[in-house]
Protein backbone atom coordinates (compact mmCIF):
# COMPACT_ATOMS: atom_id res chain seq x y z
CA UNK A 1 101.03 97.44 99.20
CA UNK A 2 100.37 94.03 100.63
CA UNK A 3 99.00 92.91 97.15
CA UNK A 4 99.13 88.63 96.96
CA UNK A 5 97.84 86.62 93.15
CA UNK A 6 94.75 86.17 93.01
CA UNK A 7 94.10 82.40 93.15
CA UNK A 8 91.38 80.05 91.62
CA UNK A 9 89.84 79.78 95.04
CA UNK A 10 89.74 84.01 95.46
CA UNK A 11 88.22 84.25 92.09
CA UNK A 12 85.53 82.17 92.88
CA UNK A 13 85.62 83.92 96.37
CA UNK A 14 85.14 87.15 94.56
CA UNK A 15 82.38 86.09 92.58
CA UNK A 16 80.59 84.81 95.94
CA UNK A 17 81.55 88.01 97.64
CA UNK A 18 79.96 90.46 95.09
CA UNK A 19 77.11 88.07 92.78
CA UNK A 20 79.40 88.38 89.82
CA UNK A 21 82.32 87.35 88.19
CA UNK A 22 85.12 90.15 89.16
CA UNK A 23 86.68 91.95 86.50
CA UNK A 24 90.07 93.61 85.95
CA UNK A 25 91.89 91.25 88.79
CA UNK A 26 95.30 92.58 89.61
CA UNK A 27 95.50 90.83 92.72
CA UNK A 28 94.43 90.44 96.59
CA UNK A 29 95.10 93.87 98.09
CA UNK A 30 93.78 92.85 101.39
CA UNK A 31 92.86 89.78 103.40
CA UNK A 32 90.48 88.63 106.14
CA UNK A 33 92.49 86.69 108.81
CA UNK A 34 91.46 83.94 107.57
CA UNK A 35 92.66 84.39 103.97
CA UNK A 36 89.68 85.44 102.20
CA UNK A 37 89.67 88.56 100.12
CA UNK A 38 88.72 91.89 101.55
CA UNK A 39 89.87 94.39 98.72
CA UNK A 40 90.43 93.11 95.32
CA UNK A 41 92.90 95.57 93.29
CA UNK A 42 91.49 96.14 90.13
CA UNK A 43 93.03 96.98 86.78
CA UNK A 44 92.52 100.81 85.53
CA UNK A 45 90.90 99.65 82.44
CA UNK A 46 88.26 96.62 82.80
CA UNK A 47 88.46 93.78 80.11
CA UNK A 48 86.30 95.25 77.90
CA UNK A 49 87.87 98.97 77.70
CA UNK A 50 85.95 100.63 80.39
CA UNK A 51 88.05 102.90 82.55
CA UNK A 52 87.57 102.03 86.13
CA UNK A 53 89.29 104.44 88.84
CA UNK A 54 88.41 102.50 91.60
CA UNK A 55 91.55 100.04 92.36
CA UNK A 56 91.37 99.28 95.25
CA UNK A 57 87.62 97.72 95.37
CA UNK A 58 85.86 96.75 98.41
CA UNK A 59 84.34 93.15 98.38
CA UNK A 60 84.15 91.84 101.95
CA UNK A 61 79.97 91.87 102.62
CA UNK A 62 80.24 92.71 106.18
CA UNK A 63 82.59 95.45 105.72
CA UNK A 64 80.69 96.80 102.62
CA UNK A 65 77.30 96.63 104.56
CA UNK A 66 79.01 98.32 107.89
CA UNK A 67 80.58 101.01 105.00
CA UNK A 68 77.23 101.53 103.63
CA UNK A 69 75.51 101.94 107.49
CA UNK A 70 78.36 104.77 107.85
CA UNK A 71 76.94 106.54 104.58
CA UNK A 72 73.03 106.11 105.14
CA UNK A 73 74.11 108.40 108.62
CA UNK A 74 75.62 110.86 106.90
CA UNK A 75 78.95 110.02 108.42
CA UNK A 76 80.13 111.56 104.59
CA UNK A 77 79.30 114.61 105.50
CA UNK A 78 80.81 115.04 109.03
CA UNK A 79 84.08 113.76 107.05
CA UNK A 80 83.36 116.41 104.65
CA UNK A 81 83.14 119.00 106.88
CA UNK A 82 86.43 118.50 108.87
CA UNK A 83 88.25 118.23 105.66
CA UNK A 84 87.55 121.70 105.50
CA UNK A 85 88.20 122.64 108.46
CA UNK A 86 91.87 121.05 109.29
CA UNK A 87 94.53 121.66 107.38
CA UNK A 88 96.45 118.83 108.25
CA UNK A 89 93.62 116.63 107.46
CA UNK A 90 93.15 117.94 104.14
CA UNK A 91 97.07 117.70 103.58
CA UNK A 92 97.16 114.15 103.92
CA UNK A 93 93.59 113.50 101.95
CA UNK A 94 95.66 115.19 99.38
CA UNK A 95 99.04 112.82 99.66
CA UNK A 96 96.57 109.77 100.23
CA UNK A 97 95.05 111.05 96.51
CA UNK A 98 98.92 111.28 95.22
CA UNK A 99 99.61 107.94 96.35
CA UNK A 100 96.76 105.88 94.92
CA UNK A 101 97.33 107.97 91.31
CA UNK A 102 101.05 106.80 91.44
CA UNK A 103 100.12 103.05 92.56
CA UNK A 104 97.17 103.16 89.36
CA UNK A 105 99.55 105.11 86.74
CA UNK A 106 101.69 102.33 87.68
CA UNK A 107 99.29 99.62 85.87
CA UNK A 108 99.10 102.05 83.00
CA UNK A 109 97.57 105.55 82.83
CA UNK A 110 94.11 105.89 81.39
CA UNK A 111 93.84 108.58 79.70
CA UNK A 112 89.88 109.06 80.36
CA UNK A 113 90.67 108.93 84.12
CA UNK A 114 93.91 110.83 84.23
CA UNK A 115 93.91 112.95 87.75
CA UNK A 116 91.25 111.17 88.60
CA UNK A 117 91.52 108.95 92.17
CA UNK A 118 88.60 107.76 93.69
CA UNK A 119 86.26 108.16 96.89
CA UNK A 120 86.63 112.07 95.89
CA UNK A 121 89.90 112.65 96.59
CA UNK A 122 91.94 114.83 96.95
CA UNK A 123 88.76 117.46 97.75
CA UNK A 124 85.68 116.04 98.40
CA UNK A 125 83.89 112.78 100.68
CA UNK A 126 81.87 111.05 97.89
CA UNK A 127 82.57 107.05 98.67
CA UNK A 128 83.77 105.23 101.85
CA UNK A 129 84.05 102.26 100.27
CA UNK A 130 86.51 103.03 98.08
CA UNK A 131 88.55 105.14 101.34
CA UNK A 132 88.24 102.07 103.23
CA UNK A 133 89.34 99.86 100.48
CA UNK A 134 92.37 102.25 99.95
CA UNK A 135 93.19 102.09 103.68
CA UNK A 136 93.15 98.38 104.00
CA UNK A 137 95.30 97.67 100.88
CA UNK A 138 98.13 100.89 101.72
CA UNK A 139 97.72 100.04 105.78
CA UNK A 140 97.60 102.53 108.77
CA UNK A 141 97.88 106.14 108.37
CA UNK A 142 98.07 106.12 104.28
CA UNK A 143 94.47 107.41 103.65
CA UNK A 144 93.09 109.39 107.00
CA UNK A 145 89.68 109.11 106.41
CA UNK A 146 89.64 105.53 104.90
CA UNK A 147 91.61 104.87 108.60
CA UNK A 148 88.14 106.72 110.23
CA UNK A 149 86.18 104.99 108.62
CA UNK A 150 87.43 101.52 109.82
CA UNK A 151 87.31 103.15 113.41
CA UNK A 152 83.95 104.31 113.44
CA UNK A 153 82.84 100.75 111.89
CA UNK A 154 85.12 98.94 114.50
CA UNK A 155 82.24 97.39 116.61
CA UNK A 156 79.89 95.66 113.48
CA UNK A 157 83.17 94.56 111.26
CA UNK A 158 87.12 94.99 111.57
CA UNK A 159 89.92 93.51 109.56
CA UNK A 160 91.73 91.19 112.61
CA UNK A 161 88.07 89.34 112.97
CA UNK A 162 86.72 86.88 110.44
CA UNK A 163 82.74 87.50 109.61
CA UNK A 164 83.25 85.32 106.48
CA UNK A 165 79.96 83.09 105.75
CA UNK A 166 81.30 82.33 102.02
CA UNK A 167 81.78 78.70 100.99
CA UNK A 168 83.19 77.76 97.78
């Protein structure tokens, strides 16, 4: 993980980022080049006792709105598809699934979510946000689909360019 502290200035990032103060801050999991947050790494349980699965939480607008294009075309279920298909794909959906339980358990295991990753793994497509999110935070060739996504998004946003249009 290339998780940095949140600072004062990414808080208030955050809150441009998603119109809302962020909840459950761990820290910066990924980065825009120009140091703005991409990914915030969230907490397993929010503030006020909610279990949240999703860690590794997409909050970069252009990525999130290039994310979203991918689902409205159905790129979910193409990914769907193939993960039954090959083996090898499915194999490392499942390790990419192992990995981000044993990053969360290490914040504390929440009972309510025990087992539980995110984005569908280890079986199912349900969220490329939150496979995209995983892939920038663990890097290259941790979560294969996440790493798809990011190449089929490559020409409307991409993590070594800086789309950033928030002031604070």
């Amino acid at each position: 993980m290339n998780d940095t502290p949140a600072t004062a200035r990414d808080v208030a990032v955050l809150a441009a980022q998603l119109g809302r103060e962020p909840r459950g801050i761990v820290a910066i999991a990924a980065r825009c080049v120009c140091g703005n947050p991409t990914v915030v790494h969230t907490a397993p349980r929010l503030p006020d006792g909610t279990p949240f699965p999703t860690q590794y939480y997409l909050t970069h607008p252009d990525a999130v709105a290039a994310v979203s294009t991918l689902e409205a075309n159905g790129v979910m279920k193409t990914m769907q598809e193939s993960l039954r298909e090959d083996e090898d794909l499915a194999a490392a959906y499942r390790a990419a699934h192992e990995r981000y339980l044993g990053e969360r358990y290490a914040l504390g295991d929440v009972p309510e979510i025990h087992g539980i990753s995110a984005g569908g793994m280890p079986d199912r497509v349900k969220c490329l946000h939150v496979l995209v999110g995983h892939a920038l935070a663990a890097g290259p060739g941790v979560n294969p689909l996440g790493d798809r996504a990011l190449a089929l998004i490559a020409d409307s946003w991409r993590p070594d360019r800086c789309t950033c249009a928030v002031e604070v």
